[in-house]
Protein backbone atom coordinates (compact mmCIF):
# COMPACT_ATOMS: atom_id res chain seq x y z
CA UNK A 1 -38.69 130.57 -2.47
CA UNK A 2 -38.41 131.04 1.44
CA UNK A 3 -35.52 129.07 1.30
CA UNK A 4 -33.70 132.07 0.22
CA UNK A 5 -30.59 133.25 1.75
CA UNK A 6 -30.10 136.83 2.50
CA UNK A 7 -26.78 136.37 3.72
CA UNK A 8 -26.23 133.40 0.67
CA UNK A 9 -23.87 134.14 -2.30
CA UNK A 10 -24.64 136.46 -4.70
CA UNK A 11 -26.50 135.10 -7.86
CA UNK A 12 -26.56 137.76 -10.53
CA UNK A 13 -29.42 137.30 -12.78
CA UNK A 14 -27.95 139.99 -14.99
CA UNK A 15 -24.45 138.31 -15.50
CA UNK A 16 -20.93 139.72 -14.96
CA UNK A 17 -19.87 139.06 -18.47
CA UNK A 18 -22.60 140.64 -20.07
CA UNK A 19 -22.20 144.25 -17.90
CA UNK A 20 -18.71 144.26 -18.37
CA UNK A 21 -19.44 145.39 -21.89
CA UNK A 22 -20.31 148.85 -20.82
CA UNK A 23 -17.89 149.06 -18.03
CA UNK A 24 -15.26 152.43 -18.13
CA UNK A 25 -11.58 152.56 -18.03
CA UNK A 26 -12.16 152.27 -14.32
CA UNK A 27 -13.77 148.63 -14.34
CA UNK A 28 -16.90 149.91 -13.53
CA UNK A 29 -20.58 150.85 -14.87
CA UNK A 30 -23.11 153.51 -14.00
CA UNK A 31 -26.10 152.18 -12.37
CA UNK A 32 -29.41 153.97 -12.49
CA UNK A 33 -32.28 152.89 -9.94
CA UNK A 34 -34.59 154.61 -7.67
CA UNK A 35 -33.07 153.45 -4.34
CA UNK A 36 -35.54 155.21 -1.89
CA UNK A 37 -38.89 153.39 -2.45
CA UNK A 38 -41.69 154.41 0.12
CA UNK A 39 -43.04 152.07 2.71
CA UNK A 40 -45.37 149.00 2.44
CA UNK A 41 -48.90 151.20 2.52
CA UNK A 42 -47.64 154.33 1.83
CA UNK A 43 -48.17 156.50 -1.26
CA UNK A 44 -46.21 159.53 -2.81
CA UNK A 45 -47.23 161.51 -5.34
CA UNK A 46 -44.13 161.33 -7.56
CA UNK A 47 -42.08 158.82 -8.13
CA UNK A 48 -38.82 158.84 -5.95
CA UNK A 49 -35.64 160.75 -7.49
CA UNK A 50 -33.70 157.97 -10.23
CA UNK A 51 -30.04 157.93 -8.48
CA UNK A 52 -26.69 157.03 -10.56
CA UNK A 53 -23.64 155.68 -9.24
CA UNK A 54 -20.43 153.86 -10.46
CA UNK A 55 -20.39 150.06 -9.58
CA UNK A 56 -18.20 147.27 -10.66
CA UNK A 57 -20.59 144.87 -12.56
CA UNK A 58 -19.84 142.57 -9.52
CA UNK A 59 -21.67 144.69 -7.58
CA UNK A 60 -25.56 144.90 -9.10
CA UNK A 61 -27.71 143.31 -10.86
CA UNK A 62 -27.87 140.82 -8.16
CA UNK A 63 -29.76 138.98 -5.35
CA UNK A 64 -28.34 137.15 -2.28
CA UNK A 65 -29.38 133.48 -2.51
CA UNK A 66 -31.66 134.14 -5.59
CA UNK A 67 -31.62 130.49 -6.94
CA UNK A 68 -30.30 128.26 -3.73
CA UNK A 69 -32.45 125.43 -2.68
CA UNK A 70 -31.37 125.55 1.07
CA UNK A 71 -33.71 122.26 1.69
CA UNK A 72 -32.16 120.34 -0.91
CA UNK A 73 -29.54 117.71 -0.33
CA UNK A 74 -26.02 120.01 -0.83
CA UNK A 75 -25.29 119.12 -4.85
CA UNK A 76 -28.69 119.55 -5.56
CA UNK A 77 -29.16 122.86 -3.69
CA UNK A 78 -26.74 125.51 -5.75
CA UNK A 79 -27.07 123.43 -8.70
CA UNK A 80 -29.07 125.90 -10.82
CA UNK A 81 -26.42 128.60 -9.79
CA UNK A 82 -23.35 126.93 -9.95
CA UNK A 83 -23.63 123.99 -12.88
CA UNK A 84 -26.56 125.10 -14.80
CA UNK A 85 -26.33 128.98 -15.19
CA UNK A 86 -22.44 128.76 -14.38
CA UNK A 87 -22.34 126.72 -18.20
CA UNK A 88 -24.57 128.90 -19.88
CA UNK A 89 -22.93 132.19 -18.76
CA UNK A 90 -19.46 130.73 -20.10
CA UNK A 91 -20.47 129.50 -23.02
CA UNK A 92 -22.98 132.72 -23.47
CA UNK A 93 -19.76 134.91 -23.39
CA UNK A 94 -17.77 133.44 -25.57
CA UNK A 95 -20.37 133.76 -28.15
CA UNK A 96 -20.43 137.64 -26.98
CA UNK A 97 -17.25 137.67 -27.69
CA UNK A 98 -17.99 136.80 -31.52
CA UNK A 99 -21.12 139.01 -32.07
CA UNK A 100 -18.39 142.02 -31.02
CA UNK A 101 -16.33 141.44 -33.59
CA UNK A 102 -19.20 141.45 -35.44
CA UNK A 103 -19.89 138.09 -36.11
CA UNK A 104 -22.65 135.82 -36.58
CA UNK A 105 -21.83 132.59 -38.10
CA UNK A 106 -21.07 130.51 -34.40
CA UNK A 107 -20.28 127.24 -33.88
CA UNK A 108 -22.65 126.77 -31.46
CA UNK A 109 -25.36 128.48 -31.39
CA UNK A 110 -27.71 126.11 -28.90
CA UNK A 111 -25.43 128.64 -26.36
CA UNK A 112 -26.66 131.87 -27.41
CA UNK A 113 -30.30 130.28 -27.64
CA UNK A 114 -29.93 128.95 -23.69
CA UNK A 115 -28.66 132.38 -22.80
CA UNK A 116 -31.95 134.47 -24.44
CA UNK A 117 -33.89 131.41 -23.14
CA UNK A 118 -32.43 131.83 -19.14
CA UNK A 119 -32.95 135.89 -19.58
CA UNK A 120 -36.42 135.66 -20.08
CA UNK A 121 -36.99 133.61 -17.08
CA UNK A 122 -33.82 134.63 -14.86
CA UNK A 123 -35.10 137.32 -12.46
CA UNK A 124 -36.31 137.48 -9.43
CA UNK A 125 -39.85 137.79 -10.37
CA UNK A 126 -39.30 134.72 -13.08
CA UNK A 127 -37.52 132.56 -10.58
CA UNK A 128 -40.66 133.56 -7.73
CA UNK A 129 -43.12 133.47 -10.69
CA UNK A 130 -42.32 129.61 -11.71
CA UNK A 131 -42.02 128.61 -8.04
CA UNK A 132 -45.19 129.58 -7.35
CA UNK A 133 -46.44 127.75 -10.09
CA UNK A 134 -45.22 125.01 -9.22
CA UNK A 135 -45.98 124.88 -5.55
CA UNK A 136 -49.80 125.88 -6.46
CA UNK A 137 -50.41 123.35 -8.87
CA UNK A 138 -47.85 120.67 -6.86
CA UNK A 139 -50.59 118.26 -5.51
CA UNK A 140 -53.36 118.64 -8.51
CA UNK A 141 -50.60 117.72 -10.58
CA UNK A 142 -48.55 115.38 -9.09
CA UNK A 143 -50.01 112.36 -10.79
CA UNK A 144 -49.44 113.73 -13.91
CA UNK A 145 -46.30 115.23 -13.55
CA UNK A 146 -44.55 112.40 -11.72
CA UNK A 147 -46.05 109.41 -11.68
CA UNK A 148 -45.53 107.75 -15.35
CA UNK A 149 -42.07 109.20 -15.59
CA UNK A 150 -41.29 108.70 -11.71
CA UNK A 151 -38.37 106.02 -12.08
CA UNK A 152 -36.37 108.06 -13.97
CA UNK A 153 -36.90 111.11 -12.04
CA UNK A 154 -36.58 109.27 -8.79
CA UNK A 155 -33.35 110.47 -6.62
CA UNK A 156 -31.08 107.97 -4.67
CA UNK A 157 -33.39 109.26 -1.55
CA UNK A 158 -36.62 108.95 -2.83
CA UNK A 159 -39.20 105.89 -1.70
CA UNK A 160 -39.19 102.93 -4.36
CA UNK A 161 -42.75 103.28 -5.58
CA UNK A 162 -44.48 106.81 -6.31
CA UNK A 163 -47.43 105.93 -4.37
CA UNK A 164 -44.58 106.00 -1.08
CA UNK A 165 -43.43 109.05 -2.70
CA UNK A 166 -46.95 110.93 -2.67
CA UNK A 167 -47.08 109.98 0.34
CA UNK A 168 -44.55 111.73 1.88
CA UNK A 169 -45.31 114.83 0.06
CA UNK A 170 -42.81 117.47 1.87
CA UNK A 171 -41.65 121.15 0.83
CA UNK A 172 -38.46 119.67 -0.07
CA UNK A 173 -39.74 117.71 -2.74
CA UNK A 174 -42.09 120.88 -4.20
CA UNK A 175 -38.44 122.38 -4.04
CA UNK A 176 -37.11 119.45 -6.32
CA UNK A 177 -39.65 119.75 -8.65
CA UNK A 178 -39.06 123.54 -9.34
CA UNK A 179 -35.68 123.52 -9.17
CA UNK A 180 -36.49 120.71 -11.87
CA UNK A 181 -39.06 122.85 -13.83
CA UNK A 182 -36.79 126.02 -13.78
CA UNK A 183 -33.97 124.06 -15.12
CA UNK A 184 -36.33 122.49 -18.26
CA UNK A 185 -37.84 125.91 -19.04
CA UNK A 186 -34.60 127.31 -19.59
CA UNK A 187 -33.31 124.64 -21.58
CA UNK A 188 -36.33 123.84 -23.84
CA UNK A 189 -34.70 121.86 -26.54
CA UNK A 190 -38.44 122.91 -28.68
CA UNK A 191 -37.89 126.54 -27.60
CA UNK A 192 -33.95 126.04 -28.57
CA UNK A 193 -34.10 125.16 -32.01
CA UNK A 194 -36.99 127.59 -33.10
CA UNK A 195 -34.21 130.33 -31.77
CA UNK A 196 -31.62 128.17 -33.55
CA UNK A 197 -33.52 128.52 -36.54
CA UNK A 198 -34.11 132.34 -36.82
CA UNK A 199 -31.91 134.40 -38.64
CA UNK A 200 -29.41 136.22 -36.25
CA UNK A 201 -27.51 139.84 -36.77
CA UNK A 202 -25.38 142.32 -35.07
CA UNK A 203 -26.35 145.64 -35.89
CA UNK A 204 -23.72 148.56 -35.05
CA UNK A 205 -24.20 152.44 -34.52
CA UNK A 206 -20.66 154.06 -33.43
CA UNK A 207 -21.86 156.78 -35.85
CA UNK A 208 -24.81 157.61 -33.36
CA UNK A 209 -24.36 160.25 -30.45
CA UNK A 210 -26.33 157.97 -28.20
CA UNK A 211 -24.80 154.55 -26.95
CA UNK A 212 -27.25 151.76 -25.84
CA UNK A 213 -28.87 151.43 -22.63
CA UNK A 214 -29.25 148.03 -20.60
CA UNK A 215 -31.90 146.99 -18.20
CA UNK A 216 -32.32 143.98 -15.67
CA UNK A 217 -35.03 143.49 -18.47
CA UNK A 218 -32.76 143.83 -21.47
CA UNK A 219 -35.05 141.60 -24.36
CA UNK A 220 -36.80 143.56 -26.20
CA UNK A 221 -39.36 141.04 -28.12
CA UNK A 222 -42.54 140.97 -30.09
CA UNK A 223 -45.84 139.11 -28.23
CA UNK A 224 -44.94 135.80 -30.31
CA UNK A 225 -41.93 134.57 -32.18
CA UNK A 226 -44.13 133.02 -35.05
CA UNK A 227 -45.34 135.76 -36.42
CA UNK A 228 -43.81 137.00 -39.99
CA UNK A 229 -42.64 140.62 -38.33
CA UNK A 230 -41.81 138.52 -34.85
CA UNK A 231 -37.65 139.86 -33.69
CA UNK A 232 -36.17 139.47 -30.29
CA UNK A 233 -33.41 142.51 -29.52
CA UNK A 234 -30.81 142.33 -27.08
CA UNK A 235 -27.91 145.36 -26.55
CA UNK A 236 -24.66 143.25 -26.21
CA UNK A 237 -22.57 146.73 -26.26
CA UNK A 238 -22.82 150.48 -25.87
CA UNK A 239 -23.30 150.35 -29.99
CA UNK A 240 -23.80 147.24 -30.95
CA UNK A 241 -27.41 145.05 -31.03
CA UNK A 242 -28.05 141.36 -31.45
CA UNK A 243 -31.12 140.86 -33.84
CA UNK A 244 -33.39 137.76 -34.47
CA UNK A 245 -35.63 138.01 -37.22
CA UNK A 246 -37.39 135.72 -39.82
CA UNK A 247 -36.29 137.40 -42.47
CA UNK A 248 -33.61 139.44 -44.05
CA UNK A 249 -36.41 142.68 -44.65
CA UNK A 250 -36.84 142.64 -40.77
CA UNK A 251 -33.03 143.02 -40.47
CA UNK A 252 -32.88 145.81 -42.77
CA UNK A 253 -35.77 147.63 -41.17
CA UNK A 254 -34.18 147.89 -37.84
CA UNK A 255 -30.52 148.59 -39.19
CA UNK A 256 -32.54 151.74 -41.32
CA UNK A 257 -33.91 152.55 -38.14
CA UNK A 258 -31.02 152.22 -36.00
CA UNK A 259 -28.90 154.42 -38.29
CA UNK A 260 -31.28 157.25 -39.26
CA UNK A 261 -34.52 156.72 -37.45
CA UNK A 262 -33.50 157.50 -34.04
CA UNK A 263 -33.72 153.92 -32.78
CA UNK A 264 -31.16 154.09 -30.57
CA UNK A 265 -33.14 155.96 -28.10
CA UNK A 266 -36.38 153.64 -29.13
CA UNK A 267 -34.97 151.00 -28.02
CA UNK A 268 -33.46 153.12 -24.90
CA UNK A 269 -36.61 154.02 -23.98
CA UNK A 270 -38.19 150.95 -24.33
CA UNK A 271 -35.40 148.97 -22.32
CA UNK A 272 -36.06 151.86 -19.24
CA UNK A 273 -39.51 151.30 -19.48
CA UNK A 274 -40.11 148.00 -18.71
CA UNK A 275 -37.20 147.29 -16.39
CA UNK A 276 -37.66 146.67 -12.80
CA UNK A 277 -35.09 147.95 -11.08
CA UNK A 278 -31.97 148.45 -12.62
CA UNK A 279 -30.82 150.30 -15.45
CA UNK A 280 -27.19 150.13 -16.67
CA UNK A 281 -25.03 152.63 -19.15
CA UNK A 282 -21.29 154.05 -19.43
CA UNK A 283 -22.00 156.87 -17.76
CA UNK A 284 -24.83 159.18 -16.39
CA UNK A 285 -25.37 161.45 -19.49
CA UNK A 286 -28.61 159.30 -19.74
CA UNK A 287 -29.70 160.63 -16.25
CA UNK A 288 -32.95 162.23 -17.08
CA UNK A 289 -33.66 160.35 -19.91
CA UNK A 290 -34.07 157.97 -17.52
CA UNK A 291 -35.33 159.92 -14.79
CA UNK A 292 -38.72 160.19 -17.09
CA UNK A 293 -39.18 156.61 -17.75
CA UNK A 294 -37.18 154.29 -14.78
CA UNK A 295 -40.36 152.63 -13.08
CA UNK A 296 -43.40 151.97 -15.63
CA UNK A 297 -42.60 148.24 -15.65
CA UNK A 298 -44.48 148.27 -18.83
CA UNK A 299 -44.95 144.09 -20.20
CA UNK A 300 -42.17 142.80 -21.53
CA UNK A 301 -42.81 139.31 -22.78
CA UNK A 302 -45.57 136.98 -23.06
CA UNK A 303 -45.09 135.72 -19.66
CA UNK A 304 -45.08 139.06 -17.49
């Protein structure tokens, strides 16, 4: 989006709440990126060095601006940011707050569904992958999109009649309609209730030596959620997962393998592997584990 601020507010597509969970006694958690990244056109033969530090979770896992529509009218323009991920992020952590005392039977669980829903699509690539999506297939689609449904999507400031409305065709209203799409896409009601309908677990390991690593990619999902075998994984703690599965033998599989299998660093590896910038623990122990994987970028989900 080129309306993006770089001076703008922070919008963290990897929230507060959720980092917080592997913060220290000092309020802070160790970051691992690779911070010196060569030039546009240049090549090195080895990637560069993976670097930790000690950041509050206020300070990473963020981008400047990442989901203001400068263009739009002013309550339209931070709207994704401040009403629509500012709700899911509040309601998302008080479920967290459940599935760490281990448990799963929530009183709302359309929450926890938004949340997985808004990780898959949150990040900088998602938000810049949708936009231009939008934007490309604006005027093809227009007719379609718009036009049957354009009295109820029509703003206070819009023309009366779509055919005024396609005719003054602007950025600002290709800015609308993502800001539009974005929001839909993360709150799929069909999308919702297949989540809603899986069968959710918290697996814990505070018998393993290894606490569980965090990425700005932290989903790790199978290609397809129909499938029999299909599970989305999330670390919500240092040692503690969130499983969705179809079935109870899924659940069982990854709990075996969690306890005795070594899946603690399966999944760590994995997580490394196909973040994108950012990887996030209690402390650097995990330094060149990391170091080793940090910056393959491997696919993640169906839609990356």
């Amino acid at each position: 989006m080129e309306s993006r601020s770089e001076n703008g507010e922070k919008h963290h597509y990897v929230p507060k709440f959720y980092l917080k969970r592997w913060a220290g006694e000092d309020g802070c958690v160790c970051e691992f990126s690779r911070p010196y990244q060569p030039k546009p056109g240049t090549t090195i033969p080895v990637k560069p060095p993976v670097k930790a530090r000690r950041l509050h979770p206020d300070g990473t896992g963020y981008l400047r601006g990442l989901n203001t529509f400068a263009r739009l009218r002013p309550e339209l323009a931070n709207y994704l940011e401040h009403r629509f991920f500012r709700l899911v992020d509040t309601k998302a952590s008080a479920m967290l707050e459940m599935f760490n005392q281990d448990c799963t039977e929530l009183p709302d669980r359309s929450s926890w569904s938004r949340f997985l829903m808004s990780q898959i699509h949150r990040s900088p690539e998602g938000i810049q992958r949708i936009g231009e999506m939008v934007e490309r297939n604006y005027e093809n689609d227009l007719e379609d999109i718009i036009r049957e449904n354009y009295d109820g999507l029509r703003g206070e400031n819009d023309p009366p009649t779509f055919e005024e409305y396609q005719i003054s065709y602007s950025q600002t209203h290709v800015d609308a309609l993502q800001l539009r799409v974005l929001s839909r896409i993360m709150d799929s009601e069909n999308v919702g209730t297949f989540l809603n309908r899986m069968r959710w677990y918290v697996i814990n390991t505070f018998k393993s030596n290894h606490p569980f690593l965090t990425s700005d990619r932290p989903l790790a999902m199978t290609n397809g959620l129909e499938r029999p075998d299909a599970h989305i994984v999330l670390p919500i703690s240092p040692f503690r997962i969130f499983v969705a599965t179809h079935s109870d033998e899924i659940s069982n599989r990854f709990d075996d393998l969690m306890q005795h299998g070594g899946g603690v660093q399966r999944l760590n590896h994995r997580i490394i592997r196909q973040a994108r910038k950012y990887v996030w623990g209690i402390d650097d122990r995990a330094l060149q584990f990391v170091e080793g994987r940090l910056g393959d970028k491997i696919p993640w989900c169906p839609w990356e």
